[in-house]
C-alpha atoms as a PDB file:
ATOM      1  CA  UNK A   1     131.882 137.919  73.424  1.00  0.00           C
ATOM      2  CA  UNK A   2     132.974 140.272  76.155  1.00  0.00           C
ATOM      3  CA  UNK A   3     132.624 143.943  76.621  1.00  0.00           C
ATOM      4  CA  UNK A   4     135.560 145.933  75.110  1.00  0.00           C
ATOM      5  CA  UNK A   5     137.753 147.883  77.352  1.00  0.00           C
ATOM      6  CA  UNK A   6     139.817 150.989  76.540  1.00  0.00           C
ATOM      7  CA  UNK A   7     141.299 151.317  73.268  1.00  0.00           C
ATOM      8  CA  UNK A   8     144.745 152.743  74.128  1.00  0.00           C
ATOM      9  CA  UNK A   9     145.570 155.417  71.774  1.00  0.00           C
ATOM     10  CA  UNK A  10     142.074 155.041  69.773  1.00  0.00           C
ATOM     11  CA  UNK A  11     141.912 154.024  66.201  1.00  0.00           C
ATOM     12  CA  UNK A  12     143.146 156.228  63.425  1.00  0.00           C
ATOM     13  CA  UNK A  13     140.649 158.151  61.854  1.00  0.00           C
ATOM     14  CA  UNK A  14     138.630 156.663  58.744  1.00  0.00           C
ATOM     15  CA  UNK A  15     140.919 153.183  59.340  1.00  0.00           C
ATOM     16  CA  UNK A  16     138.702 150.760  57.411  1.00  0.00           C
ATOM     17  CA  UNK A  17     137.694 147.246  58.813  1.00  0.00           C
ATOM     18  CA  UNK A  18     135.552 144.921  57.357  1.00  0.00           C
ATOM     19  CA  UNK A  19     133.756 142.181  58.919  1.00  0.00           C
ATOM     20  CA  UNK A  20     132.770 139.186  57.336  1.00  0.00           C
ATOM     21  CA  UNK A  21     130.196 136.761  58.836  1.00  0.00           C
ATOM     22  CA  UNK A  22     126.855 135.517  57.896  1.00  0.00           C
ATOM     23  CA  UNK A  23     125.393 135.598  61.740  1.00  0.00           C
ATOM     24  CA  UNK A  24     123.387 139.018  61.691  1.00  0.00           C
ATOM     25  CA  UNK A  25     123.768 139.409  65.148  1.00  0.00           C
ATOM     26  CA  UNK A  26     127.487 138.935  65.560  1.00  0.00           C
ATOM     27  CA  UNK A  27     127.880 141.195  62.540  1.00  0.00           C
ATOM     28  CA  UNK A  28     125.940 144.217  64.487  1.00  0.00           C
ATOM     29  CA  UNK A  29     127.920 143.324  67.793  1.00  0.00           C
ATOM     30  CA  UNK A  30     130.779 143.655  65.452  1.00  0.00           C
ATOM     31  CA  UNK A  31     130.333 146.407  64.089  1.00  0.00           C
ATOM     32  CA  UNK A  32     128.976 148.587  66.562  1.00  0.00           C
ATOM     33  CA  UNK A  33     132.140 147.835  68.931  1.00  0.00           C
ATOM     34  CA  UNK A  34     134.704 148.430  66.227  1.00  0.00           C
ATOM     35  CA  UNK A  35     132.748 152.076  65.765  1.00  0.00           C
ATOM     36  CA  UNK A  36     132.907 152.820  69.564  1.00  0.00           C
ATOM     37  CA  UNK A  37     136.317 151.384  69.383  1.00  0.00           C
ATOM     38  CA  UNK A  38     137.658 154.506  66.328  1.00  0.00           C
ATOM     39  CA  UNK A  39     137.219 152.702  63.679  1.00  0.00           C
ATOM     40  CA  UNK A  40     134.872 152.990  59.959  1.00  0.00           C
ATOM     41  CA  UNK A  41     133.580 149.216  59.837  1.00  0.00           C
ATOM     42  CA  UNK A  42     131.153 147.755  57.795  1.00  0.00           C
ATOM     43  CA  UNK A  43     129.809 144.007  57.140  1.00  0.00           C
ATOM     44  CA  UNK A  44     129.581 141.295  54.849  1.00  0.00           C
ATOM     45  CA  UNK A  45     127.216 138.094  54.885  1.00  0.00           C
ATOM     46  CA  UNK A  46     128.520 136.470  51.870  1.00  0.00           C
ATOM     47  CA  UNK A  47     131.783 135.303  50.899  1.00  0.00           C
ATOM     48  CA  UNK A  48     130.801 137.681  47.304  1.00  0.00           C
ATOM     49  CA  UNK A  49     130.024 140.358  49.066  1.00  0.00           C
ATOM     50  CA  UNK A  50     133.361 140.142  51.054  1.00  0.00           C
ATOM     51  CA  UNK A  51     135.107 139.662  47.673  1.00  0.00           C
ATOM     52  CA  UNK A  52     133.538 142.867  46.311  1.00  0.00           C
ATOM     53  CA  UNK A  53     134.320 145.221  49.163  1.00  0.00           C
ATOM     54  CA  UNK A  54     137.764 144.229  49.241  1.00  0.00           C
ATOM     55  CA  UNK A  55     138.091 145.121  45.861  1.00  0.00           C
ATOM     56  CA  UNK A  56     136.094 148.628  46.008  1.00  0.00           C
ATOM     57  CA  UNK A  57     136.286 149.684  48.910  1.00  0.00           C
ATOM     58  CA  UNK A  58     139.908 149.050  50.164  1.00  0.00           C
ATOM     59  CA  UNK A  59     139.229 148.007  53.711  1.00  0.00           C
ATOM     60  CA  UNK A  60     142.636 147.931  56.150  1.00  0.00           C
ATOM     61  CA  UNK A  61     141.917 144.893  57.872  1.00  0.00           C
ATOM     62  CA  UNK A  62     139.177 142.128  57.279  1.00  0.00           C
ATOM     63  CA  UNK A  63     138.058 140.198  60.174  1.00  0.00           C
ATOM     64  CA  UNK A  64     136.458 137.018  58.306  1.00  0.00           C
ATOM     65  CA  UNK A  65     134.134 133.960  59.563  1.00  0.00           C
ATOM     66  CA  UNK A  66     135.150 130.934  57.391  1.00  0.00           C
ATOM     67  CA  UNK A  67     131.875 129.227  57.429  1.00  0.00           C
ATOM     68  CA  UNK A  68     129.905 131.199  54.724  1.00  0.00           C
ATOM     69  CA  UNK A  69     127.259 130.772  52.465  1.00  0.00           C
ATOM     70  CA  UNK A  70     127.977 130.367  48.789  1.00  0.00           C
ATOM     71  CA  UNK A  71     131.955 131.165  48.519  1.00  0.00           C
ATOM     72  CA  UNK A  72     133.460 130.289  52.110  1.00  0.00           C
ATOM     73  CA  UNK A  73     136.063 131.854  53.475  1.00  0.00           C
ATOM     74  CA  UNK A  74     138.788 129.625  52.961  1.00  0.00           C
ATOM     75  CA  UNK A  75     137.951 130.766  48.797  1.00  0.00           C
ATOM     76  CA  UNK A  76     137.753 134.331  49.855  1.00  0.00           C
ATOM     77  CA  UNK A  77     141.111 134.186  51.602  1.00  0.00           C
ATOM     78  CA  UNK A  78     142.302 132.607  48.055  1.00  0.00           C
ATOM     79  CA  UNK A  79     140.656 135.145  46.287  1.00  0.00           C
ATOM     80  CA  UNK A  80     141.872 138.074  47.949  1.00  0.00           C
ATOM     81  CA  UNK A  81     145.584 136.965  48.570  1.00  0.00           C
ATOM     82  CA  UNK A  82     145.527 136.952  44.633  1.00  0.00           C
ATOM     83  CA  UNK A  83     145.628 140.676  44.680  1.00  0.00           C
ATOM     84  CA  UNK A  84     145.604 141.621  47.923  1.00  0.00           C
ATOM     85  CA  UNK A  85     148.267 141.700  51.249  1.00  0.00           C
ATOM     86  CA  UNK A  86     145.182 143.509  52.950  1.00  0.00           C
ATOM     87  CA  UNK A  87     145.849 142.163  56.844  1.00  0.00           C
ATOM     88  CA  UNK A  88     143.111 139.086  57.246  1.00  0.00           C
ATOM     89  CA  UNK A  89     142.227 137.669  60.810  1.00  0.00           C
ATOM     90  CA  UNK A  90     140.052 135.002  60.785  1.00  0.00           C
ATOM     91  CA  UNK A  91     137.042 134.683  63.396  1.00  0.00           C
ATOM     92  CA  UNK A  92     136.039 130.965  63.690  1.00  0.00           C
ATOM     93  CA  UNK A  93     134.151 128.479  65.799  1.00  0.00           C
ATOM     94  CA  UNK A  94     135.787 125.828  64.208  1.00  0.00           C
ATOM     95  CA  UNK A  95     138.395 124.645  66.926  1.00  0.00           C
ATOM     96  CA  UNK A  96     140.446 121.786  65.008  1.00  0.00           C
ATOM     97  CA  UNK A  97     144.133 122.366  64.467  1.00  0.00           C
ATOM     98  CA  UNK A  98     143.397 121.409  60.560  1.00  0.00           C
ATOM     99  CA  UNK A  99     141.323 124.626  59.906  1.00  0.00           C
ATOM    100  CA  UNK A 100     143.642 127.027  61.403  1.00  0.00           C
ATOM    101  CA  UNK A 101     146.728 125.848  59.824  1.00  0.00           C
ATOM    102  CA  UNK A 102     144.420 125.686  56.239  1.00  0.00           C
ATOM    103  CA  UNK A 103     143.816 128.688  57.095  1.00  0.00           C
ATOM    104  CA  UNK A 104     146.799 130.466  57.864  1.00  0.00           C
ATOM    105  CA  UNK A 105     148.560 128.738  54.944  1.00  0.00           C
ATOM    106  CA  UNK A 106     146.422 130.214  52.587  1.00  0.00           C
ATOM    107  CA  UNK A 107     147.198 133.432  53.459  1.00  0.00           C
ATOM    108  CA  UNK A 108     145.653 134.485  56.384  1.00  0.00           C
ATOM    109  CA  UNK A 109     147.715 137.030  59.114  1.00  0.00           C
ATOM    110  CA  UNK A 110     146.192 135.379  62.286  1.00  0.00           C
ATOM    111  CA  UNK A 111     142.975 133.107  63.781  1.00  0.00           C
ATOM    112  CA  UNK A 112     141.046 133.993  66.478  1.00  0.00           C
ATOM    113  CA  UNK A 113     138.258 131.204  68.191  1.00  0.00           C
ATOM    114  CA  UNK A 114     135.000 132.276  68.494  1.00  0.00           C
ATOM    115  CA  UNK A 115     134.144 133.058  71.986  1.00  0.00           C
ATOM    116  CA  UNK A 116     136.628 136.017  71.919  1.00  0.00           C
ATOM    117  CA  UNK A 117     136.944 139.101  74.075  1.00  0.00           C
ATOM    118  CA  UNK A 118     136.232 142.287  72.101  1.00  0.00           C
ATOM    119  CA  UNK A 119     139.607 143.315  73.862  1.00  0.00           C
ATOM    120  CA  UNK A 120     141.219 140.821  72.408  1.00  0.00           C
ATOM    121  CA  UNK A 121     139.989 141.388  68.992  1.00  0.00           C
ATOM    122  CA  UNK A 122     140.764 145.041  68.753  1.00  0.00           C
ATOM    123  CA  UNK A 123     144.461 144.072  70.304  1.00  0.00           C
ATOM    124  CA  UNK A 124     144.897 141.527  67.674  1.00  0.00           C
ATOM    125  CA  UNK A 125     143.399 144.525  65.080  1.00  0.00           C
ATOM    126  CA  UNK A 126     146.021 146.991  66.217  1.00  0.00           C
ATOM    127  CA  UNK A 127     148.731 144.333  65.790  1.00  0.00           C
ATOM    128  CA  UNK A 128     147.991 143.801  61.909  1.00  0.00           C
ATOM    129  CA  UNK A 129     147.032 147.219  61.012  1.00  0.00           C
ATOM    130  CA  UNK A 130     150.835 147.964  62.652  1.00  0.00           C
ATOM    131  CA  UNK A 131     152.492 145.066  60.666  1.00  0.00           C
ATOM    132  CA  UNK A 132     150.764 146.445  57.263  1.00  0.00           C
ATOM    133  CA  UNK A 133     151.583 149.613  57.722  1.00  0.00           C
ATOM    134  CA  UNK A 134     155.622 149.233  58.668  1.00  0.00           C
ATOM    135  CA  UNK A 135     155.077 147.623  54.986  1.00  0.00           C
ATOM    136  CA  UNK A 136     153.584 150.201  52.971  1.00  0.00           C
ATOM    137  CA  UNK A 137     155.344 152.724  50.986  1.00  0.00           C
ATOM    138  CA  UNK A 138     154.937 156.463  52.111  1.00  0.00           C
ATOM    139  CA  UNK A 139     152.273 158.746  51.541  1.00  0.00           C
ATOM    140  CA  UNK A 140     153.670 160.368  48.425  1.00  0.00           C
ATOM    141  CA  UNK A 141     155.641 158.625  45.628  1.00  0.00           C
ATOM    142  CA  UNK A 142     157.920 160.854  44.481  1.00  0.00           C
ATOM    143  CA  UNK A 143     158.793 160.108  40.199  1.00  0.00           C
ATOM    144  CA  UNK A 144     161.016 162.288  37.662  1.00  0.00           C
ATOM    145  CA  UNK A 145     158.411 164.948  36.853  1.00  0.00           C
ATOM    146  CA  UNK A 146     155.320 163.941  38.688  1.00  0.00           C
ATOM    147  CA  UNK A 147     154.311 163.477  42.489  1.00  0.00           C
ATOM    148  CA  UNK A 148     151.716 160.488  43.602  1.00  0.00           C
ATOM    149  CA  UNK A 149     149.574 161.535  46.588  1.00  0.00           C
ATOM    150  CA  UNK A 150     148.699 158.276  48.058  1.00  0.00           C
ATOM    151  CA  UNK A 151     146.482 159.933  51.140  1.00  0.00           C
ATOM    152  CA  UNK A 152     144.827 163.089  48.738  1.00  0.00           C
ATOM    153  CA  UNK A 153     144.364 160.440  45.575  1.00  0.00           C
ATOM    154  CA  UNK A 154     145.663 163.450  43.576  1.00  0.00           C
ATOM    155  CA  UNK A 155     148.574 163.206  41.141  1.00  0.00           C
ATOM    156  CA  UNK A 156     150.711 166.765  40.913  1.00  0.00           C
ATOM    157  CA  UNK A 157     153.381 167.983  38.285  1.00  0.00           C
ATOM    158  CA  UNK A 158     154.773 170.197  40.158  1.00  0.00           C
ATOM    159  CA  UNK A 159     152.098 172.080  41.807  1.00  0.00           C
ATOM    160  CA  UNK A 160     149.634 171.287  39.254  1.00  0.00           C
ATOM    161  CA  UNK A 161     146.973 168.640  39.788  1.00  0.00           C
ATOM    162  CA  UNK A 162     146.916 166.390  37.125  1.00  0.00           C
ATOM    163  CA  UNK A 163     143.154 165.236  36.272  1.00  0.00           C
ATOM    164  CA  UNK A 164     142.516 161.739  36.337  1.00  0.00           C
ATOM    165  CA  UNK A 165     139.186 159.954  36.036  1.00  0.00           C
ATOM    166  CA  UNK A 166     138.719 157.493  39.028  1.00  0.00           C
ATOM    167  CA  UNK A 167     139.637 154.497  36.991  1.00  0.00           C
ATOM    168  CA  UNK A 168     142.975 156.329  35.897  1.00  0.00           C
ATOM    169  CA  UNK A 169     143.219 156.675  39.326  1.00  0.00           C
ATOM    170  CA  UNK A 170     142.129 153.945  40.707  1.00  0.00           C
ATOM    171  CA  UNK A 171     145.136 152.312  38.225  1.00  0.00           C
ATOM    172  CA  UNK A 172     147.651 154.753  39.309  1.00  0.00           C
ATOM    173  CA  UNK A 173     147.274 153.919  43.024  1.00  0.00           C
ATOM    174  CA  UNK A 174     147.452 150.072  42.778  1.00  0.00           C
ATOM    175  CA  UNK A 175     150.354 150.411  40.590  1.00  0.00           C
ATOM    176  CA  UNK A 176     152.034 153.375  43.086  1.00  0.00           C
ATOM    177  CA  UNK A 177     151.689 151.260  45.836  1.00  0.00           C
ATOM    178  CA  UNK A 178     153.562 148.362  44.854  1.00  0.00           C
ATOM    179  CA  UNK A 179     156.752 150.463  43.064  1.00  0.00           C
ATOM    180  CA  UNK A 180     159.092 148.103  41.422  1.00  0.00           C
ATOM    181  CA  UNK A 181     156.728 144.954  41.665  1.00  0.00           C
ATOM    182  CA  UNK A 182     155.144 144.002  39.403  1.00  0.00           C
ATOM    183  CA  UNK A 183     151.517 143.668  39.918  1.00  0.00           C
ATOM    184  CA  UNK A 184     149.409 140.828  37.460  1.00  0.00           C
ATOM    185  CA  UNK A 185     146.654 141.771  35.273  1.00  0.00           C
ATOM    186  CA  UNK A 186     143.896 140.035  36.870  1.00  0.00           C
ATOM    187  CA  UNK A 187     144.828 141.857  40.085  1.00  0.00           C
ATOM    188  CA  UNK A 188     144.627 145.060  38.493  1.00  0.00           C
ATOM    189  CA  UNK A 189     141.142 144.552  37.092  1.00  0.00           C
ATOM    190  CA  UNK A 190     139.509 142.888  40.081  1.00  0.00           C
ATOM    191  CA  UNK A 191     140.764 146.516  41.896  1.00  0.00           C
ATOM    192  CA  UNK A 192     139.707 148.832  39.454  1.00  0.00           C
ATOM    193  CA  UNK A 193     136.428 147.297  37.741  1.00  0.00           C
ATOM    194  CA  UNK A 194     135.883 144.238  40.318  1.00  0.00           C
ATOM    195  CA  UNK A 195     135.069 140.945  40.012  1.00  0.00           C
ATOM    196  CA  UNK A 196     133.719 139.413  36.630  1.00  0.00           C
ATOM    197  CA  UNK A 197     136.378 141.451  34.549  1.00  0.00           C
ATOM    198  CA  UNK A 198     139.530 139.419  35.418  1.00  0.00           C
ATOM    199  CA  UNK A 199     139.225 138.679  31.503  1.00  0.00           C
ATOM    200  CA  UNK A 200     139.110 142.088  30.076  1.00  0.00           C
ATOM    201  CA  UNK A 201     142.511 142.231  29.235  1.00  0.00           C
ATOM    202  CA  UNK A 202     141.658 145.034  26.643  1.00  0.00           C
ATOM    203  CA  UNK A 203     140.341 147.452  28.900  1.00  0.00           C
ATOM    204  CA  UNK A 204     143.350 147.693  30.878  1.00  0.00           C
ATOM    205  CA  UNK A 205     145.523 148.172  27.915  1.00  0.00           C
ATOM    206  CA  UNK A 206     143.534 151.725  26.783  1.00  0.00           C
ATOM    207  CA  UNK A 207     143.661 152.160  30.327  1.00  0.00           C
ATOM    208  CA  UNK A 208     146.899 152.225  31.153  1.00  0.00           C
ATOM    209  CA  UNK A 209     147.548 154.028  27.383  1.00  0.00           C
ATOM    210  CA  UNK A 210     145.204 157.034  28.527  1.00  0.00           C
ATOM    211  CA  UNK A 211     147.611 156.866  31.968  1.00  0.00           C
ATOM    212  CA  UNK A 212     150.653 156.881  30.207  1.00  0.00           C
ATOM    213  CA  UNK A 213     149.472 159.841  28.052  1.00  0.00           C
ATOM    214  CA  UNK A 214     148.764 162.348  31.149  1.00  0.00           C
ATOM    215  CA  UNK A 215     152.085 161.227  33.421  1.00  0.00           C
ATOM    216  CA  UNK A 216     154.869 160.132  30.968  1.00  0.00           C
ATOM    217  CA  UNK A 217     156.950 162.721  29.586  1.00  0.00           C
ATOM    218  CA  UNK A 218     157.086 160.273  25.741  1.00  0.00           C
ATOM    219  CA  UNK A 219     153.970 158.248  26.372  1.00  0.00           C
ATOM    220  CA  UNK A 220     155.511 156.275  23.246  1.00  0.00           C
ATOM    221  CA  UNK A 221     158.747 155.032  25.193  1.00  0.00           C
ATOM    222  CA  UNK A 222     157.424 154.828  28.657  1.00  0.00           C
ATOM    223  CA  UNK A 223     160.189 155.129  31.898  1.00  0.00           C
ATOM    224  CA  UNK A 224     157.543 154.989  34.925  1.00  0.00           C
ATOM    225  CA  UNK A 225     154.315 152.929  33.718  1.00  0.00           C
ATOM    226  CA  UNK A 226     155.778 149.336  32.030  1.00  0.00           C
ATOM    227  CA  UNK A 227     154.404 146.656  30.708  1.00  0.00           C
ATOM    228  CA  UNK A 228     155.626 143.565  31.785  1.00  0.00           C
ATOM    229  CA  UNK A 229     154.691 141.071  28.433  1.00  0.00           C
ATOM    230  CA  UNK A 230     152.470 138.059  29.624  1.00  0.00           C
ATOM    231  CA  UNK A 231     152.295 139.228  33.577  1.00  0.00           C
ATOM    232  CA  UNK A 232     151.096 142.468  33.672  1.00  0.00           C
ATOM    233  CA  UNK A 233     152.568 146.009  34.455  1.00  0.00           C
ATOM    234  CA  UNK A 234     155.313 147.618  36.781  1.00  0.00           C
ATOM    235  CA  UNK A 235     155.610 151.181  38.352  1.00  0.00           C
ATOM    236  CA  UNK A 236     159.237 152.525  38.531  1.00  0.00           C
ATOM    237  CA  UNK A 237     159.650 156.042  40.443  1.00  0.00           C
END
């Protein structure tokens, strides 16, 4: 791996990348360069781990080694795209044509060969965390009576804050960030308790009741927070 050159423009503050790879040496190189490069990154040697800071920690981009102990990262690709559009670039010293295109198939954004330039990496970085971002909604989502503050993770009526406990919150963002879609069940439980909860279908549904209770104006006859029967749950602005 080369030495990295200028980062034009730096990295925005706090952007998130997490690395994936269960060589602890690469991982420091890694990391360290993506730190001098702007950027908050931290690693993960398992394909679990991986699984379980995507989920609670909300990384920007994930820069993932396939071969992994335990879960590879062909299954953490699957995983993640089950919930997740969360930019993936795979690292990989696996060369044949097979892997990539497995790979990208699956879900993956792009493939880079291990040796790579450092240069190269954080150019390839940029270009995802640009893609993502043309996708995302804005900061706020603006609804009939409240305001969601994607970047403060604060909910305002007006110019009141509106407490919510993290896991209201935590509910409320995956839900804001997707408006009209709807998002499945086990996605929404995997973001807001983790993994090993995709079942508990019963916590989300006092979860989203408490929601409903703070935000909608007839918690009874919701407008904004909907329940899509057998799927999941929808946010309408």
């Amino acid at each position: 791996m080369s030495a990295a050159g200028p980062h034009p423009g730096g990295a925005a503050p706090d952007t998130r990348v997490l690395v994936v790879d269960d060589d602890p040496s690469l991982l420091r190189a890694l990391t360290i360069s993506l730190r001098a490069g702007g950027y908050d990154a931290v690693g993960a040697v398992s394909g679990e781990e991986a699984l379980d800071r995507v989920a609670h920690w909300h990384p920007e981009v994930v820069l993932l080694d396939l071969g992994l102990p335990g879960i590879d990262g062909t299954e953490v690709i699957q995983g993640v795209r089950g919930w997740s559009q969360v930019p993936i670039i795979v690292l990989s010293a696996r060369h044949e044509r097979p892997s990539k295109v497995e790979a990208l198939d699956l879900g993956a954004d792009d493939y880079l060969t291990k040796p790579f330039g450092m240069d190269e990496l954080l150019a390839r970085v940029r270009a995802a965390l640009r893609r993502a971002r043309a996708d995302e909604p804005g900061p706020r989502v603006e609804a009939a009576g409240f305001t969601v503050d994607l970047a403060a993770h604060r909910v305002f009526r007006g110019t009141t804050d509106v407490h919510l406990t993290p896991k209201e919150w935590a509910l409320v963002e995956a839900l804001a960030r997707h408006p009209g879609r709807i998002v499945p069940r086990h996605q929404l439980l995997l973001e807001v308790w983790g993994p090993g909860y995709e079942a508990e279908t019963e916590y989300l549904r006092v979860l989203i009741g408490r929601v409903r209770r703070k935000l909608e104006a007839d918690h009874a006859h919701p407008r904004h927070f909907l329940t899509e029967p057998g799927m999941g749950y929808r946010f309408e602005p």
